[in-house]
Protein backbone atom coordinates (compact mmCIF):
# COMPACT_ATOMS: atom_id res chain seq x y z
CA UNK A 1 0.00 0.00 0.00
CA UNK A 2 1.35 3.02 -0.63
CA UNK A 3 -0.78 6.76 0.64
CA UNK A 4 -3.63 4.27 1.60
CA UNK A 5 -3.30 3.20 -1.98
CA UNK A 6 -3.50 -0.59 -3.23
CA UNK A 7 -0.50 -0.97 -5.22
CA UNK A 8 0.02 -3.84 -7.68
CA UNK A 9 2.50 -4.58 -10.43
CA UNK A 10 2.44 -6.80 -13.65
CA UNK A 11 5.39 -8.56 -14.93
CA UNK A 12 6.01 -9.77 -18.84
CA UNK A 13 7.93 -12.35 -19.17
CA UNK A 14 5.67 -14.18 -22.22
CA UNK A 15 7.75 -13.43 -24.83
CA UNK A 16 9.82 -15.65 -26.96
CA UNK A 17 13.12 -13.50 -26.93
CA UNK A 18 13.91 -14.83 -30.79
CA UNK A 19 16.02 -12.32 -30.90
CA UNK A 20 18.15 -13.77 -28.24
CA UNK A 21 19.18 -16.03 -30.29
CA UNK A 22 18.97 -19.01 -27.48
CA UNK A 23 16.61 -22.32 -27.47
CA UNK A 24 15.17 -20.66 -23.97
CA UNK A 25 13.33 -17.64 -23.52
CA UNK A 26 15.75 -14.90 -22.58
CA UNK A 27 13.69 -14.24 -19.21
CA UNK A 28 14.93 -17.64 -18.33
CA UNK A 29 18.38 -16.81 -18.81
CA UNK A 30 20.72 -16.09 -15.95
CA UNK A 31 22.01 -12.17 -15.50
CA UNK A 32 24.24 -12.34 -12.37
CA UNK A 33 23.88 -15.87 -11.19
CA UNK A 34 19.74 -15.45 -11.15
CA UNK A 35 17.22 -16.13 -14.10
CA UNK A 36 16.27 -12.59 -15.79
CA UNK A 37 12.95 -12.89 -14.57
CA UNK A 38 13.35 -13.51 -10.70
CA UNK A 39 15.68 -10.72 -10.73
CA UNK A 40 12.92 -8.29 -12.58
CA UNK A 41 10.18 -9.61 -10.14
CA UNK A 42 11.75 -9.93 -6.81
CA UNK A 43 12.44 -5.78 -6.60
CA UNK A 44 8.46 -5.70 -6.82
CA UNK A 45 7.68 -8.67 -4.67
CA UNK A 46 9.65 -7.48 -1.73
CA UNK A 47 8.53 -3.94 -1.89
CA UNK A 48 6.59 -2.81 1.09
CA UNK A 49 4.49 -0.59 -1.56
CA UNK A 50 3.36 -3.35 -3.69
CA UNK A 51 0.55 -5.31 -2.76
CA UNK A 52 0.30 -8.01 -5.47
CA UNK A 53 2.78 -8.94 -8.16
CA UNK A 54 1.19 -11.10 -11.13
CA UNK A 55 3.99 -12.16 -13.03
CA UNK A 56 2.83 -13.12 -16.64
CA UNK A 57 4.11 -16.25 -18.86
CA UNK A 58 4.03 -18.16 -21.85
CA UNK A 59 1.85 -21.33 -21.68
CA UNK A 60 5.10 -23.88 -22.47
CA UNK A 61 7.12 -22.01 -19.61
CA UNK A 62 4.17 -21.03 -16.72
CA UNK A 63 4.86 -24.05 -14.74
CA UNK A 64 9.05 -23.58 -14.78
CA UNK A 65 8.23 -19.90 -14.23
CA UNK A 66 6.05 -20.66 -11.07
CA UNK A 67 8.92 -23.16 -9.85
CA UNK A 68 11.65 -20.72 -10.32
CA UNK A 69 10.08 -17.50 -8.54
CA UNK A 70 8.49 -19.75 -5.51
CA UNK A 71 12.37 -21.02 -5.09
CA UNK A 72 13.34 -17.35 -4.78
CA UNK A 73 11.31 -16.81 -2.20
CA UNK A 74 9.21 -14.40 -4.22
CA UNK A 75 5.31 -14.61 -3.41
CA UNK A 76 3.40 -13.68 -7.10
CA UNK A 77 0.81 -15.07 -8.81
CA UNK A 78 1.66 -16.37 -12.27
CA UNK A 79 -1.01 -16.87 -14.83
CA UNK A 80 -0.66 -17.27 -18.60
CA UNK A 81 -0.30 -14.68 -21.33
CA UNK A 82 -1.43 -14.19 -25.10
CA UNK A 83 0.65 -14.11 -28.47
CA UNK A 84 1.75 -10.28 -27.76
CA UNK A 85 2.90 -8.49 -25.10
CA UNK A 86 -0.37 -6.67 -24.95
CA UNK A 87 -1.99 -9.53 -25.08
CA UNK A 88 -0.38 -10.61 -21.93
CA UNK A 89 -0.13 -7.86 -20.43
CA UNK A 90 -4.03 -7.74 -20.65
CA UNK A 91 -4.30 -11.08 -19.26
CA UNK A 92 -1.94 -9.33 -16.38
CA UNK A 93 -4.78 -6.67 -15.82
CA UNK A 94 -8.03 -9.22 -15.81
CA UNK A 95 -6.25 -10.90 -12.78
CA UNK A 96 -5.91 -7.87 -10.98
CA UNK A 97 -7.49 -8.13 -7.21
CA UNK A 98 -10.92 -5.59 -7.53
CA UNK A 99 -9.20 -3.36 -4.54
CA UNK A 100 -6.66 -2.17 -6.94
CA UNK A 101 -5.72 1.21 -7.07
CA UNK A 102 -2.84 1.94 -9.53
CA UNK A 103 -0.79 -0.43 -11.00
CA UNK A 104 2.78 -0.51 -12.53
CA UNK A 105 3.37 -2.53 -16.04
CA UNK A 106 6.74 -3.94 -16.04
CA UNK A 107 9.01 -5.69 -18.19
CA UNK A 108 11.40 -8.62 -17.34
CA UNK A 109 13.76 -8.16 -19.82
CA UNK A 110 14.60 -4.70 -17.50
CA UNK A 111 15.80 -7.14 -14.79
CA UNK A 112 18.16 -4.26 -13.37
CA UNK A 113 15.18 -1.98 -12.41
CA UNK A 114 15.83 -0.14 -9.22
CA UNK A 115 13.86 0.75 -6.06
CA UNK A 116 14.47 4.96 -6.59
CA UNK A 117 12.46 4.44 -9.34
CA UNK A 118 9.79 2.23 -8.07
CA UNK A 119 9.42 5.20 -5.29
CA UNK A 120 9.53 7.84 -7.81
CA UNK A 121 6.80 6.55 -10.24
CA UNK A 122 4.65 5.60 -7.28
CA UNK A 123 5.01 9.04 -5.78
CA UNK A 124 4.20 10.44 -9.64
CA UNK A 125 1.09 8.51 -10.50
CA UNK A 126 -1.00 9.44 -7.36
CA UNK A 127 -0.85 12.75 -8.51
CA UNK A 128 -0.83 12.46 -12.74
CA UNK A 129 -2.57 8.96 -13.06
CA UNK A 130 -0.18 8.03 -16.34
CA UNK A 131 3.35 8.23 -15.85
CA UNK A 132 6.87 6.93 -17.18
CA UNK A 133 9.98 6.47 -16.25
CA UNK A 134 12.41 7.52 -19.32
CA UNK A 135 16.01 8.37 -19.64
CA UNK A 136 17.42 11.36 -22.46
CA UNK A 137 19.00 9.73 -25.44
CA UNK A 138 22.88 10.25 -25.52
CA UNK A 139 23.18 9.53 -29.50
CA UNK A 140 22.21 12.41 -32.14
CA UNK A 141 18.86 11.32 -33.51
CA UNK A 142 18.21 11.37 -36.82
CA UNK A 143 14.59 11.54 -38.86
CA UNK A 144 13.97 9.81 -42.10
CA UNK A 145 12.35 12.20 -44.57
CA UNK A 146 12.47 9.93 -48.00
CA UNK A 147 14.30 6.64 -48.43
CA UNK A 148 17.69 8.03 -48.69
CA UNK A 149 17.80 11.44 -46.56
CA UNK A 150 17.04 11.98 -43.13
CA UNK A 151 17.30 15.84 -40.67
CA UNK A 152 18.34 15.89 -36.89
CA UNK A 153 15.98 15.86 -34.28
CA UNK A 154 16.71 18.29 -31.55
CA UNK A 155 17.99 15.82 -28.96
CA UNK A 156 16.77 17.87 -25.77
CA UNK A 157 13.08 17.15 -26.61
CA UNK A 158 13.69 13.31 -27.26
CA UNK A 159 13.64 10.47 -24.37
CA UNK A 160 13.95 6.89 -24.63
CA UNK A 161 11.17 5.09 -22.67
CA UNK A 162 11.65 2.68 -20.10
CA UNK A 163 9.98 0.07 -17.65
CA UNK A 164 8.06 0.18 -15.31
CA UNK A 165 5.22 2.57 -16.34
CA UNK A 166 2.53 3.40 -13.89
CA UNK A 167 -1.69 4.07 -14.38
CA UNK A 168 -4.51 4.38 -12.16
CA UNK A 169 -6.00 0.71 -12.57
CA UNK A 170 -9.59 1.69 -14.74
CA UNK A 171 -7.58 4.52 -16.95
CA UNK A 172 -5.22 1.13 -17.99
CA UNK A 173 -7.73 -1.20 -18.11
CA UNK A 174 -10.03 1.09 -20.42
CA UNK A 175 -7.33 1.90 -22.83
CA UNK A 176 -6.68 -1.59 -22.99
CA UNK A 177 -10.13 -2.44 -23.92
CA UNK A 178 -9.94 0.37 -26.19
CA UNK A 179 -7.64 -1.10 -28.13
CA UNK A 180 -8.87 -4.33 -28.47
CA UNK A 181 -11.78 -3.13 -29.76
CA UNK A 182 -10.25 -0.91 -32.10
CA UNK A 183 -8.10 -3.83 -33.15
CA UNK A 184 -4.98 -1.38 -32.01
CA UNK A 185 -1.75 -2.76 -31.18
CA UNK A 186 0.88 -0.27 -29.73
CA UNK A 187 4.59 -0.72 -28.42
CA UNK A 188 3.97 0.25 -24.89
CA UNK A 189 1.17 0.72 -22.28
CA UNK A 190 1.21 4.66 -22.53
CA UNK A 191 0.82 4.69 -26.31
CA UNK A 192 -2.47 2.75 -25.36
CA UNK A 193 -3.32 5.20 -22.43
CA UNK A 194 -2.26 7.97 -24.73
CA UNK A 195 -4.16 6.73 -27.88
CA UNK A 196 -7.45 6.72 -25.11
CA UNK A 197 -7.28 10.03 -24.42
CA UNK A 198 -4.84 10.67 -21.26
CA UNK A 199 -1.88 12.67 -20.68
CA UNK A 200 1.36 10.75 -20.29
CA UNK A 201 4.01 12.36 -17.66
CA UNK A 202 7.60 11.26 -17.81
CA UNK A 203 9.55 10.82 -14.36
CA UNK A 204 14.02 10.05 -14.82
CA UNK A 205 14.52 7.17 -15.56
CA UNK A 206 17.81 5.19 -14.81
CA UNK A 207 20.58 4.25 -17.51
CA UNK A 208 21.00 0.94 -15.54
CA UNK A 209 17.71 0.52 -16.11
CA UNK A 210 18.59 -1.57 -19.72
CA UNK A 211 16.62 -3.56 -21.25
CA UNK A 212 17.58 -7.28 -22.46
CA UNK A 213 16.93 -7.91 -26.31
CA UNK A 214 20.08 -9.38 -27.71
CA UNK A 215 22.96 -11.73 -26.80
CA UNK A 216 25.09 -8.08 -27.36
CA UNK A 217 22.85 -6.36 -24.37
CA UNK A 218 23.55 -9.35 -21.91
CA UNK A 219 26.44 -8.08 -18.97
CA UNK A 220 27.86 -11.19 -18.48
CA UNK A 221 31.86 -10.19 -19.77
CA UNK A 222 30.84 -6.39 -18.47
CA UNK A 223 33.68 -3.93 -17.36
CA UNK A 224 33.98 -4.92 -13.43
CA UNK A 225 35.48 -2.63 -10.94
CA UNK A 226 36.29 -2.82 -7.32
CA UNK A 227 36.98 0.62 -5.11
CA UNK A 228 38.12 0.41 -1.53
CA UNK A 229 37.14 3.13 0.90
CA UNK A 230 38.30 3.77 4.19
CA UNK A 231 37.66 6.71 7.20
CA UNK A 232 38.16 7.33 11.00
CA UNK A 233 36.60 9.91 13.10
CA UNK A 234 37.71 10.95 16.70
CA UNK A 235 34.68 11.05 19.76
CA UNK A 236 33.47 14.32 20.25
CA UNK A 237 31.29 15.20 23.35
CA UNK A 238 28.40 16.37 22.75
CA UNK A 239 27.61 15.24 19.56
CA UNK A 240 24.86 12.33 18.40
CA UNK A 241 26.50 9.04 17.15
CA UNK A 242 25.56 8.04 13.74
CA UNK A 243 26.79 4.53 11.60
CA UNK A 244 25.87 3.16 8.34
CA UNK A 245 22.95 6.05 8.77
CA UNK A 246 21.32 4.87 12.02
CA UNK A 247 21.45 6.45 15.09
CA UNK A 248 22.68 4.48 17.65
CA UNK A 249 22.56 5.68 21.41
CA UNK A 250 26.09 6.12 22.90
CA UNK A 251 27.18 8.65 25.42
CA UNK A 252 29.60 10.31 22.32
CA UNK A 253 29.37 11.45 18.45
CA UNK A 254 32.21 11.17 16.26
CA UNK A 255 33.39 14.90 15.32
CA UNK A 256 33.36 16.29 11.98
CA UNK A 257 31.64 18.94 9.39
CA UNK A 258 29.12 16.45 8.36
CA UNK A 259 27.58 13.94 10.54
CA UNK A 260 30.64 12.35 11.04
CA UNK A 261 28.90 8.93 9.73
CA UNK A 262 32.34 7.36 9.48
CA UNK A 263 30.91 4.05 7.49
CA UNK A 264 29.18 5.80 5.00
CA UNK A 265 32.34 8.02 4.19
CA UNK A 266 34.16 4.90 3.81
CA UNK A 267 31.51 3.44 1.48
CA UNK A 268 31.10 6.93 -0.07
CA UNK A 269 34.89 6.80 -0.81
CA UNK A 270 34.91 2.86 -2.30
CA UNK A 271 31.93 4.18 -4.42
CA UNK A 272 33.55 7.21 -6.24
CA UNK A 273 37.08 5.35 -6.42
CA UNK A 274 35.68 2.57 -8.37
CA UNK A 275 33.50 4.83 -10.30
CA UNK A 276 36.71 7.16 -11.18
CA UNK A 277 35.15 9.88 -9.72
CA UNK A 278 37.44 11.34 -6.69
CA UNK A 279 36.83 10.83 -3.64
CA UNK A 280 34.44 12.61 -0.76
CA UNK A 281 36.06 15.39 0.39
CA UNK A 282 36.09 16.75 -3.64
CA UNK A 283 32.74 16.56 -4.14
CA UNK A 284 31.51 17.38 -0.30
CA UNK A 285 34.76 19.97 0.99
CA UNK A 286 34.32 20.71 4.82
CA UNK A 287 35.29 24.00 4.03
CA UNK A 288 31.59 24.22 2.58
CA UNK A 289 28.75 25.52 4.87
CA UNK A 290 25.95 23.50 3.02
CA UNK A 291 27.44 20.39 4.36
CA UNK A 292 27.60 21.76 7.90
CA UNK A 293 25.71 19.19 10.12
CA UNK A 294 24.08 17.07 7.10
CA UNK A 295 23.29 13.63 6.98
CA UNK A 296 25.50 11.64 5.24
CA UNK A 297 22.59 9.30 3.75
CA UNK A 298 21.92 12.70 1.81
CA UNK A 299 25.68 12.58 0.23
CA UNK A 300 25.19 8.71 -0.42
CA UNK A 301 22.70 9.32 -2.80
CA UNK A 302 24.11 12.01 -3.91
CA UNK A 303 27.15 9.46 -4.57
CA UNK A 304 24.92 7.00 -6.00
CA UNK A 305 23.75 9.79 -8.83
CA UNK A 306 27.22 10.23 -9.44
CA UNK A 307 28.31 6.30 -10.20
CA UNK A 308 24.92 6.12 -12.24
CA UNK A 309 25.77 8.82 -14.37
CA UNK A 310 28.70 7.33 -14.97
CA UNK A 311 26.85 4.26 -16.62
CA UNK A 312 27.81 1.59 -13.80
CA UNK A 313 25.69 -0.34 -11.22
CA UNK A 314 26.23 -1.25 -7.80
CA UNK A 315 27.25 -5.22 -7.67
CA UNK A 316 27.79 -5.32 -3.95
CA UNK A 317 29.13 -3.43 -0.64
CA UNK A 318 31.50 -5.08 2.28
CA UNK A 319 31.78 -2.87 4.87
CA UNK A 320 33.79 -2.74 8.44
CA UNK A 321 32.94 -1.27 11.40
CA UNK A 322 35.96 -0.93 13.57
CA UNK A 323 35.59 0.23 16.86
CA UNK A 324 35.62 -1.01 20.91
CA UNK A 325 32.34 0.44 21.68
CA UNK A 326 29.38 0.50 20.92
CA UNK A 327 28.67 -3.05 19.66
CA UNK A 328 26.98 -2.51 16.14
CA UNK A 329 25.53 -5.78 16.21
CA UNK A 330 21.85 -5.15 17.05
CA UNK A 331 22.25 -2.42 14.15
CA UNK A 332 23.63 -4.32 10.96
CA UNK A 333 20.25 -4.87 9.83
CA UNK A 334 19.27 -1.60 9.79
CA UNK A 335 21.94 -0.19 8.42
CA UNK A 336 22.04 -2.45 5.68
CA UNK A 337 18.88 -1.29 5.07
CA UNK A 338 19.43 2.34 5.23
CA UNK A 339 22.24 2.07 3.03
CA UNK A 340 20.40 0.06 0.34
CA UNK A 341 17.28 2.90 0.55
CA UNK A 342 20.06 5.43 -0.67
CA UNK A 343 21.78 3.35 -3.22
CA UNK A 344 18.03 2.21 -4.04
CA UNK A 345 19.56 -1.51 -4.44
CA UNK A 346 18.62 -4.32 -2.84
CA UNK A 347 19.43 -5.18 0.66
CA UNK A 348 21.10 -8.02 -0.25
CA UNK A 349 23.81 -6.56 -1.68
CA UNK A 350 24.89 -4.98 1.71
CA UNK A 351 26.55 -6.62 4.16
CA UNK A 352 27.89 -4.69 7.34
CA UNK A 353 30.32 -6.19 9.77
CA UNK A 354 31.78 -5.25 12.85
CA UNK A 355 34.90 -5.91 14.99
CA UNK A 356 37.45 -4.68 17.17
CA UNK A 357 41.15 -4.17 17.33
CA UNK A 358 42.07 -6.05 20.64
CA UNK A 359 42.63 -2.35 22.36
CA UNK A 360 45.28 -1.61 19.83
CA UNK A 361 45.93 1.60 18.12
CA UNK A 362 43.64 4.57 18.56
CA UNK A 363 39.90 2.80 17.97
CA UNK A 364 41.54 -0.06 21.20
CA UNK A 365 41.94 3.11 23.04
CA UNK A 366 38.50 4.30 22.63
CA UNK A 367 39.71 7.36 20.69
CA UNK A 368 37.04 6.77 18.15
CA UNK A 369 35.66 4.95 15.26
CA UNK A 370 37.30 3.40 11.77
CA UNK A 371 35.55 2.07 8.95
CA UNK A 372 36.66 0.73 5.97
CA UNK A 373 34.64 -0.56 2.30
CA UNK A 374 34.75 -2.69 -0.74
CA UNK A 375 32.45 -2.43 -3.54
CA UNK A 376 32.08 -3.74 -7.06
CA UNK A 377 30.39 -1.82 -10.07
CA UNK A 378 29.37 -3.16 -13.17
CA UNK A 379 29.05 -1.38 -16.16
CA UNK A 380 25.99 -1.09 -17.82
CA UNK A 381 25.68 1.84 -19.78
């Protein structure tokens, strides 16, 4: 549920994928150890937002489908599509539950979908009732005007559209029977909403956010890099005590301009090193006023704009805690969580550890705190 909203979200994953190339369906296909389509549903399944995920499939595959996403732990209900992918995705809408409110249309070849933009389209359609998520183009565009010549199209106007798209539940479902009964096939769920009468409203998109139509488009063989990151903060009285972007009660803070969050610098740092793009104290100077005081999950997403821009995604984060006191135990889990919120990955791909230094050097002392990062980023763009 999402603003007393019920939220639900389709997934097509009926095609064929000729195009692939491969005897299997590419949704079937593995993209990081984990078929393409338990990797597309699973962001949806596990959202708190999303109340129902139907996750639509060819009749020859339904059954393996079913097997594959119950094994993942993913809890959607799969039911069979048509020869199209409006087809199926109409079959998608008929199984709806009646309390629906709005509901995203999504893709499984887009298996790298992240939550930002599940948040962002959700916070979009309450408000504009058609929306998409779409990215600029970065090539010059040009516009056939006869068989041989063609003009450029002024590139700031154009946007290539993405996955998922959100509608209020009747506008979708009406367009949908629209077209059928026009005999109308378009190439996306907003061309049908469009074509019915309704304004379409674009929210960013994410260049991660690719979409799987050839063997060429598949990561596996993908530029890989790995970027270390590592900070320590002294106590300061008087100051709140934040880590991984939790408070945690303690009778000291750790000083500095920011926060002081000394595990999301570190993380901050292994972000922008892999990522070639500096390091913290470039793009967030203490000798900068805005920063005074501000919460570091603020400059971690600010860091994750920065590594997306860049065209790469976030494969994972290993992270140390290194400190006497406090125990960070009872907080991993909600760190991890914090930190995936602001990278808008999955929490998963966090993992937060803790541990001490056997009262040597300044942290055995109880001078303050150390932290130190790994992360990997593939790139997709």
């Amino acid at each position: 549920m999402f603003n007393n909203k019920k939220i639900a979200a389709i997934i097509a994953a009926a095609g064929s994928g000729s195009r692939m190339g491969r005897e299997l369906p590419k949704q079937y296909l593995d993209v990081g150890g984990r078929p393409m389509v338990v990797k597309a549903a699973e962001m949806f399944s596990r959202c708190r937002h999303i109340d129902c995920t139907i996750v639509v499939a060819d009749a020859e595959h339904c059954e393996k489908c079913s097997e594959l996403l119950q094994g993942s732990g993913i809890d959607a209900i799969v039911t069979v599509g048509g020869k199209t992918r409006q087809d199926s995705v109409y079959e998608g809408l008929k199984r709806l539950p009646p309390e629906t409110d709005y509901v995203l249309i999504h893709d499984a070849a887009r298996p790298f979908a992240e939550e930002r933009l599940i948040g962002d389209i959700l916070e979009a359609v309450l408000e504009k009732k058609a929306v998409v998520c779409a990215v600029p183009v970065k090539d010059t565009i040009r516009v056939m005007t006869g068989s041989e010549s063609s003009v450029t199209a002024d590139r700031s106007l154009i946007h290539a559209v993405q996955t998922p798209q959100a509608f209020e539940k009747q506008l979708i479902m009406d367009a949908y029977e629209k077209a059928r009964k026009d005999g109308f096939t378009g190439t996306d769920d907003a061309v049908l909403a469009e074509r019915a009468g309704h304004v379409v409203y674009i929210v960013p998109g994410s260049y991660a956010n690719i979409k799987i139509t050839t063997g060429c488009d598949m990561p596996l063989g993908k530029e890989t890099r790995v970027g270390t990151g590592f900070d320590a903060h002294a106590f300061a009285a008087g100051r709140k005590l934040f880590l991984g972007g939790v408070e945690i009660p303690f009778d000291r803070g750790l000083a500095g301009h920011s926060d002081a969050d000394v595990l999301l610098h570190a993380v901050m740092d292994a972000l922008l090193g892999a990522s070639g793009s500096g390091d913290i104290g470039e793009h967030f100077p203490d000798s900068d006023a805005r920063y005074l005081g501000v919460s570091s999950l603020s400059l971690l997403e600010a860091v994750a704009r920065v590594v997306q821009a860049k065209g790469y995604g976030i494969g994972n984060i290993d992270a140390v805690v290194i400190a006497e006191k406090p125990k960070i135990a009872p907080y991993k889990q909600e760190m991890s969580k914090a930190v995936a919120k602001a990278l808008g990955i999955s929490e998963d791909r966090i993992n937060i550890k803790g541990t001490t230094t056997e009262k040597l050097g300044f942290a055995g002392r109880e001078e303050g705190i150390a932290a130190h990062a790994v992360c990997t980023l593939i790139k997709i763009g």
